[in-house]
N, C-alpha and C. Protein backbone atom coordinates (compact mmCIF):
# COMPACT_ATOMS: atom_id res chain seq x y z
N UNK A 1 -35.73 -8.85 51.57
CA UNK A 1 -35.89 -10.05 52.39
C UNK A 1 -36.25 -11.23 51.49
N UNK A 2 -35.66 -12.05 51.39
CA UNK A 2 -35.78 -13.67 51.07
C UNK A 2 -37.16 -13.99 51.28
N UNK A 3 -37.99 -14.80 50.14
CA UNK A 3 -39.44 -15.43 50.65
C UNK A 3 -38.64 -16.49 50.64
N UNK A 4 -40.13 -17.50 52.06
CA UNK A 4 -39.84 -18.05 52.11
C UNK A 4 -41.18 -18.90 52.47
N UNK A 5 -41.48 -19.69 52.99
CA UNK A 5 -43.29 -20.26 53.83
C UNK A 5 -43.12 -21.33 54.21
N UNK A 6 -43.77 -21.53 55.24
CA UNK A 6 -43.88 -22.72 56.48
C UNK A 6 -45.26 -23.59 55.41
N UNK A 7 -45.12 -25.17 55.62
CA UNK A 7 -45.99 -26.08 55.12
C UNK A 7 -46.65 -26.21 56.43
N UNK A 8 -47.83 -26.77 56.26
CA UNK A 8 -49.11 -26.80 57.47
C UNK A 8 -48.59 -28.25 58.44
N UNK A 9 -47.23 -28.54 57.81
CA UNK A 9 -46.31 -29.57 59.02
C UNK A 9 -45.52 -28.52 59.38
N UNK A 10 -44.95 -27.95 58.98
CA UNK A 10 -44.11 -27.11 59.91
C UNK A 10 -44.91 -26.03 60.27
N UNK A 11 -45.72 -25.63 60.78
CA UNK A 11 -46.44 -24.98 61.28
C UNK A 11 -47.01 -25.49 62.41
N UNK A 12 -47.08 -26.97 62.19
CA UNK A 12 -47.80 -28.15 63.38
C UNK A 12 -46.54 -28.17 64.21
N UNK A 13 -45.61 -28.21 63.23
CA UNK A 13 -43.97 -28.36 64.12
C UNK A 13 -43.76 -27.69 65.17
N UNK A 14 -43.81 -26.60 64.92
CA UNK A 14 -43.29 -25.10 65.36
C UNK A 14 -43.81 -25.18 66.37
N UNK A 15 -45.43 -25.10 66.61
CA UNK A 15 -46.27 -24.93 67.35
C UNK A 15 -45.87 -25.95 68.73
N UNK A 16 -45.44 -27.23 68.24
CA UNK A 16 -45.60 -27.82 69.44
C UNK A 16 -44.22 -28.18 70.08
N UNK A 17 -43.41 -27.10 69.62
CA UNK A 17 -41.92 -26.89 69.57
C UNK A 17 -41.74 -26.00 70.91
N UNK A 18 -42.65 -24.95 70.30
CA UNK A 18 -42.53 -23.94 71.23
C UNK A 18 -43.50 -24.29 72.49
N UNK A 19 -44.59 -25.14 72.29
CA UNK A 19 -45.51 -25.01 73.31
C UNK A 19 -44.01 -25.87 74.17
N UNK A 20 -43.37 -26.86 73.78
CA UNK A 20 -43.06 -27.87 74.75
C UNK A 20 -41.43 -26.70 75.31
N UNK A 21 -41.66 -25.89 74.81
CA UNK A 21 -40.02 -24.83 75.55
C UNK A 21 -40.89 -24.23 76.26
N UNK A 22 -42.38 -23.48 76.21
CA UNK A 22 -42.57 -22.87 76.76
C UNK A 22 -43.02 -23.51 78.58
N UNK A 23 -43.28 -24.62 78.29
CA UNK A 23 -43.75 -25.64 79.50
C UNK A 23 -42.33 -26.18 80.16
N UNK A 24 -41.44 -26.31 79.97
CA UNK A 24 -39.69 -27.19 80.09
C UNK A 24 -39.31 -25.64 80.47
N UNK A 25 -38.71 -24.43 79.78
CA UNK A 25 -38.12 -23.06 79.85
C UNK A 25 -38.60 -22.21 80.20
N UNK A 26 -39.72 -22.17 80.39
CA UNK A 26 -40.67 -20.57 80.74
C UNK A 26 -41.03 -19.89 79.10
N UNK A 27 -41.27 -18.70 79.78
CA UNK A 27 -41.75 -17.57 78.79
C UNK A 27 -40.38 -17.42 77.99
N UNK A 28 -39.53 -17.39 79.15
CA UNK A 28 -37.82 -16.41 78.18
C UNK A 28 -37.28 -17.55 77.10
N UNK A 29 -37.37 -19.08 77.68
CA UNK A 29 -36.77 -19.97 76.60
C UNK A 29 -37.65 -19.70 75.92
N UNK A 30 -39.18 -20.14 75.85
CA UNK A 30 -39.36 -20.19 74.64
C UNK A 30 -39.16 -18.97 73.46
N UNK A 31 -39.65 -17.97 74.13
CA UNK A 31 -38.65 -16.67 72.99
C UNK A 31 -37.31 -16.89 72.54
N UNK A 32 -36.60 -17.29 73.22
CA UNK A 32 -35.29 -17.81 72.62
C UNK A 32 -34.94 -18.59 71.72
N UNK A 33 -35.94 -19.80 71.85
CA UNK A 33 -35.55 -20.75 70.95
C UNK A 33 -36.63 -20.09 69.79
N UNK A 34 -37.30 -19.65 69.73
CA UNK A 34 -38.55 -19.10 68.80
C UNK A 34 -37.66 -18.30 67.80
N UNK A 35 -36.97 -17.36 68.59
CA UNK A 35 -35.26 -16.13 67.79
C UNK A 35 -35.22 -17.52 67.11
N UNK A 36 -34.10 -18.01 67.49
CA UNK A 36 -33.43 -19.37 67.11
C UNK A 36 -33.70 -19.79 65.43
N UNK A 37 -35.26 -20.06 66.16
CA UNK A 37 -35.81 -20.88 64.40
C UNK A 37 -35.81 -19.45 63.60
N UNK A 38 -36.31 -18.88 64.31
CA UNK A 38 -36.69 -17.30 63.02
C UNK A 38 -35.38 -17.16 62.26
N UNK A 39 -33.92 -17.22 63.05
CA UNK A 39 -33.08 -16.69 62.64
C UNK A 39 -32.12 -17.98 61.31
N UNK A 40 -32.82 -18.92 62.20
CA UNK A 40 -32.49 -20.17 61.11
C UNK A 40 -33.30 -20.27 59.51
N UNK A 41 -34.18 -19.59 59.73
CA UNK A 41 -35.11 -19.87 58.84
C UNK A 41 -34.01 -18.95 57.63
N UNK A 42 -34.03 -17.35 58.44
CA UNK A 42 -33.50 -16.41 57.83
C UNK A 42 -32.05 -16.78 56.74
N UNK A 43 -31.15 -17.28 57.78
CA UNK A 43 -30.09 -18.22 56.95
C UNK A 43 -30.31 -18.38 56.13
N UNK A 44 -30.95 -19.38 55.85
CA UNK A 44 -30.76 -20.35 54.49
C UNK A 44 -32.08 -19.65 53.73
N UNK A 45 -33.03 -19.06 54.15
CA UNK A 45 -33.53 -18.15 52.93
C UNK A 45 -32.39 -17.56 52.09
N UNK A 46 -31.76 -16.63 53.11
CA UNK A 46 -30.36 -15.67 52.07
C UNK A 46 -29.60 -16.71 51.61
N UNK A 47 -29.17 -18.13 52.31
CA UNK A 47 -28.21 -18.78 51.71
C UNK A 47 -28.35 -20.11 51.65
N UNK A 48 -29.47 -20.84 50.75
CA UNK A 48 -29.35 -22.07 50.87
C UNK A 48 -28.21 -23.34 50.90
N UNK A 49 -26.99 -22.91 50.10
CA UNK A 49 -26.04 -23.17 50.33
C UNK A 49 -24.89 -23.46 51.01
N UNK A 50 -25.15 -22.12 52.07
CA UNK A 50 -24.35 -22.07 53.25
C UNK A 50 -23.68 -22.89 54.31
N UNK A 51 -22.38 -23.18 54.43
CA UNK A 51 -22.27 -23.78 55.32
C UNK A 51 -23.18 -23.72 56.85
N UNK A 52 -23.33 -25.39 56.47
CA UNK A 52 -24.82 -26.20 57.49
C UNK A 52 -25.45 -26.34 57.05
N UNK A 53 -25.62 -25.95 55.51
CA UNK A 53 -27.38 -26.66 54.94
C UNK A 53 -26.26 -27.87 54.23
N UNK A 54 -26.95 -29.48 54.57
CA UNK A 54 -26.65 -30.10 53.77
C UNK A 54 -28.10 -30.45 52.75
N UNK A 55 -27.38 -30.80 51.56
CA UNK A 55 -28.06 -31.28 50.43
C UNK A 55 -28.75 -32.70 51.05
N UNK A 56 -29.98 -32.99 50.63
CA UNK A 56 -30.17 -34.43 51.06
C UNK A 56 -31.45 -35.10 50.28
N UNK A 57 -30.47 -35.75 48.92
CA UNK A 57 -31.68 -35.62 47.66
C UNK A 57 -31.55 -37.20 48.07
N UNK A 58 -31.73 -37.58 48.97
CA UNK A 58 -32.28 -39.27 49.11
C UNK A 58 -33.61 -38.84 49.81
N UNK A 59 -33.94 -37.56 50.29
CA UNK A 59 -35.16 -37.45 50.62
C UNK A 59 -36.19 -37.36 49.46
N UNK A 60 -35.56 -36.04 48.90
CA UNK A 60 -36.43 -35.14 47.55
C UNK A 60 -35.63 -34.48 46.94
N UNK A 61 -35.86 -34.30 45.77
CA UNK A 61 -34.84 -33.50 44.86
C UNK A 61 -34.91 -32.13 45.50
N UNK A 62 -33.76 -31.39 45.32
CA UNK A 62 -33.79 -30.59 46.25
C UNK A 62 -34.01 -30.04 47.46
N UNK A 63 -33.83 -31.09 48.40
CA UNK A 63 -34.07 -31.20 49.86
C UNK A 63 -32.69 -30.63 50.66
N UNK A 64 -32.59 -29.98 51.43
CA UNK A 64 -31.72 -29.49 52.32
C UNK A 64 -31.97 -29.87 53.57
N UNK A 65 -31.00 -29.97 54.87
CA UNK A 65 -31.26 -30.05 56.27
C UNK A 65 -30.29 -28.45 56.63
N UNK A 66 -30.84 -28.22 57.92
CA UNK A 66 -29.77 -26.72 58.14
C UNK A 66 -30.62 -26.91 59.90
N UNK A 67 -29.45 -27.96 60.74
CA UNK A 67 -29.56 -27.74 61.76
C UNK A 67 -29.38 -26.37 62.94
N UNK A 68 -30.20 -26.08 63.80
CA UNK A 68 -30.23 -24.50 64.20
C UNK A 68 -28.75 -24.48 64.70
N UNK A 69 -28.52 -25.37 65.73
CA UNK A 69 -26.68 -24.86 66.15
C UNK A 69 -25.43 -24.09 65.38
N UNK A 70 -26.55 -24.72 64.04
CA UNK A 70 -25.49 -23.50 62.68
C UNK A 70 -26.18 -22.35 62.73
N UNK A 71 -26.59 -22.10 63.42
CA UNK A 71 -27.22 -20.17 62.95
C UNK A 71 -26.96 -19.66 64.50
N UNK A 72 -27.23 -19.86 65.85
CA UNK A 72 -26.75 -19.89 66.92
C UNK A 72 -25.83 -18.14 66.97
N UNK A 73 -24.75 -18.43 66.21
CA UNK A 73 -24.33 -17.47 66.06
C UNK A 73 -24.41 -16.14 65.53
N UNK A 74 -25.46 -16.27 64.55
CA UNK A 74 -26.35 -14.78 64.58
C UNK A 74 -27.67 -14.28 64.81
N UNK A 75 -27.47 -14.81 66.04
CA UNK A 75 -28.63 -14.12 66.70
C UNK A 75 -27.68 -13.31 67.98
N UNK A 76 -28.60 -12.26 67.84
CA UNK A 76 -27.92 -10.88 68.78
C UNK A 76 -27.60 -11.54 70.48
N UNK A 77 -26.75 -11.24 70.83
CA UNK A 77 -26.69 -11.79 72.50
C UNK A 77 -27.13 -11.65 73.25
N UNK A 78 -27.76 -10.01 72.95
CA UNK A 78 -28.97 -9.77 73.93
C UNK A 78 -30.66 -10.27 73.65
N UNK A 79 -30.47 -11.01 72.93
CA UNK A 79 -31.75 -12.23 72.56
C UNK A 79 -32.01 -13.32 73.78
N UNK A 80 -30.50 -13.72 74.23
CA UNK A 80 -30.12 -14.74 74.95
C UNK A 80 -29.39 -15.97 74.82
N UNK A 81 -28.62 -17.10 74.49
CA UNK A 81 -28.19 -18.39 73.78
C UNK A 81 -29.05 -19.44 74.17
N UNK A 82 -29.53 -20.12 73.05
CA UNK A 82 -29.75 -21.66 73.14
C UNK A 82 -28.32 -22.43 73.28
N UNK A 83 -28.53 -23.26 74.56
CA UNK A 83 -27.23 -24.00 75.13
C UNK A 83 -26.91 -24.91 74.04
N UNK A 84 -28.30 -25.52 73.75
CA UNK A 84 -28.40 -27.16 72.96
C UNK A 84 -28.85 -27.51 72.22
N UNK A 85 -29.32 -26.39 71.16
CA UNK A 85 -30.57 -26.81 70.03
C UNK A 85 -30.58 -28.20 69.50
N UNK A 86 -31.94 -28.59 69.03
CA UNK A 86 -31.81 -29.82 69.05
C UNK A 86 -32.63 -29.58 68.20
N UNK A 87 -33.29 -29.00 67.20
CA UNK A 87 -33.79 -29.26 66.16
C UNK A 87 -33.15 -28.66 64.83
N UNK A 88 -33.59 -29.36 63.25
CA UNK A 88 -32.89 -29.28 62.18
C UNK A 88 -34.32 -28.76 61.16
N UNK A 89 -33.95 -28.23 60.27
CA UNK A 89 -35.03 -27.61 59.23
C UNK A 89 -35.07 -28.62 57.96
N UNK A 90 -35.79 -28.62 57.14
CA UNK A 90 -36.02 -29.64 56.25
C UNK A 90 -36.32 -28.80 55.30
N UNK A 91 -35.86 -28.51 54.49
CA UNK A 91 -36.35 -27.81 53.28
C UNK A 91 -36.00 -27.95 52.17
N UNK A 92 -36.70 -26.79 50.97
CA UNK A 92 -36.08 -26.74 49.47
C UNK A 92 -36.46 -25.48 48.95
N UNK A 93 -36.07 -25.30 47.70
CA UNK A 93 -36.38 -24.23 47.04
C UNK A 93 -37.19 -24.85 46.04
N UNK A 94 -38.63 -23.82 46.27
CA UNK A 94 -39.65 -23.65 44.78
C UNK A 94 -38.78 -23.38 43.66
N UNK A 95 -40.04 -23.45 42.60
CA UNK A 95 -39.73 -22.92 40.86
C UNK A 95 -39.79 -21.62 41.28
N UNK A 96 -39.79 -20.86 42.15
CA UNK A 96 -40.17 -19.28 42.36
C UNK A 96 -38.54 -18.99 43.37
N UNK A 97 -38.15 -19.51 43.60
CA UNK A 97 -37.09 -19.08 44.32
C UNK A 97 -37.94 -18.49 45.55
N UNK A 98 -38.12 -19.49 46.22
CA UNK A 98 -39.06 -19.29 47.45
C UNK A 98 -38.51 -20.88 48.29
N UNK A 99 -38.11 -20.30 49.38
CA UNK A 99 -37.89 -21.27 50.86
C UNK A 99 -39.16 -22.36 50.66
N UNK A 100 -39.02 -23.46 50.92
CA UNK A 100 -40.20 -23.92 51.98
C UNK A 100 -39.38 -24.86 52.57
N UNK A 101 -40.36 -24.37 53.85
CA UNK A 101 -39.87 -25.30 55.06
C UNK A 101 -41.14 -26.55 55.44
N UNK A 102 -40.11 -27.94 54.99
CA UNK A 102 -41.35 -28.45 55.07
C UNK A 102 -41.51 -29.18 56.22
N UNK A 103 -40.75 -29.44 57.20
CA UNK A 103 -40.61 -29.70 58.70
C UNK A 103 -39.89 -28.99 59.31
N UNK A 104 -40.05 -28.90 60.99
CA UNK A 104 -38.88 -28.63 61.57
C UNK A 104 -38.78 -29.60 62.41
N UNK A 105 -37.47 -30.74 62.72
CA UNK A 105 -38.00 -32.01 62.91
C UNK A 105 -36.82 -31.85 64.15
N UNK A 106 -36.52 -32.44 65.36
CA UNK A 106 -35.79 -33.04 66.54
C UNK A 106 -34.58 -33.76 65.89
N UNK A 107 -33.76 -33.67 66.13
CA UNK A 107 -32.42 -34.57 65.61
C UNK A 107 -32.41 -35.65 66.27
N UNK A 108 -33.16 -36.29 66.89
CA UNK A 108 -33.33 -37.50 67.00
C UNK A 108 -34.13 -38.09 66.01
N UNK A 109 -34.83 -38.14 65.45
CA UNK A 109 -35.72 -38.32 64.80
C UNK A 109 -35.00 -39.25 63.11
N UNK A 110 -35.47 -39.98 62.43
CA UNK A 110 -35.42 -40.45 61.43
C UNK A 110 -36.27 -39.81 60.30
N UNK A 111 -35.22 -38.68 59.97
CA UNK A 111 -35.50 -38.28 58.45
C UNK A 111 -36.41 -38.54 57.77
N UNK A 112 -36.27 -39.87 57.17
CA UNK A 112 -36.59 -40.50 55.81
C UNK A 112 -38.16 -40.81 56.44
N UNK A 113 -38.40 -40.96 57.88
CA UNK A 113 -39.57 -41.12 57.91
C UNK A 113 -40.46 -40.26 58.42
N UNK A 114 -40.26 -38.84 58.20
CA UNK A 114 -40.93 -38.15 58.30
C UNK A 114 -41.03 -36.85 57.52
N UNK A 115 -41.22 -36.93 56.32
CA UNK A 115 -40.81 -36.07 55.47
C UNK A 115 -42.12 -35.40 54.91
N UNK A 116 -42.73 -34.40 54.51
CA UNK A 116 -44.50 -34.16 54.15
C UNK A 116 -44.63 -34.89 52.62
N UNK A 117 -45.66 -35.17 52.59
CA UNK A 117 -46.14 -35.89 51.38
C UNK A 117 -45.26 -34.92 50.60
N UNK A 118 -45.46 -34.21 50.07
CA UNK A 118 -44.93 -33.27 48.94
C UNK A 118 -43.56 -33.60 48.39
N UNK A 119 -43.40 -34.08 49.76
CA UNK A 119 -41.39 -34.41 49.05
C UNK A 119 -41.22 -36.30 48.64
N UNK A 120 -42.10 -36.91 49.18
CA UNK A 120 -42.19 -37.84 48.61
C UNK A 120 -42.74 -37.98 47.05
N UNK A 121 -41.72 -39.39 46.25
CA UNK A 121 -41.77 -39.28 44.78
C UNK A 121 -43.42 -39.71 44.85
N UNK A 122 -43.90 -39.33 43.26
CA UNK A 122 -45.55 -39.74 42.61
C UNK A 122 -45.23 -40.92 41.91
């Protein structure tokens, strides 16, 4: 299995990701969309590359996006489908060959202005 680790923003993310499916979808969306990210995450651990991660070094050197509608498709059917995902992952790869995810941000949202300190230049 691919390492990989959530930053204490995407962890804030997540959290209020799922609280707001679980309040809008019930119990079953939010498990669904919860699959969703897990399985997104999974992606681009094995394949940062993969078609749907784009590169996006106007953020941070080595910054990727890998919206969930690209992973959608492997998650098992008897999980359930997200109709409409609407959120995108923000990440990069460590000096360790290690994921981090440093948001998981709404595709509405403006990128450039919300990125964790870390990926901003010193």
């Amino acid at each position: 299995m691919p390492k990989y680790r959530l930053s204490p923003l995407a962890e804030r993310d997540l959290e209020e990701i799922l609280a707001w499916s679980q309040e809008y979808f019930g119990e079953q969306g939010r498990l669904r969309y919860e699959t969703l990210i897990v399985q997104a995450i999974r992606d681009v651990a094995v394949g940062p590359r993969r078609p749907g991660c784009r590169s996006r070094p106007e953020i941070a050197e080595g910054a990727l996006t890998h919206h969930l509608i690209n992973s959608r498709a492997h998650v098992p059917k008897t999980r359930g489908r997200v109709r409409k995902p609407r959120h995108f992952l923000l990440a990069r790869l460590t000096a360790d060959d290690c994921l981090e995810i440093g948001r998981v941000l709404h595709d509405s949202m403006d990128l450039e202005r919300h990125p964790p300190d870390e990926y901003r230049p010193r």
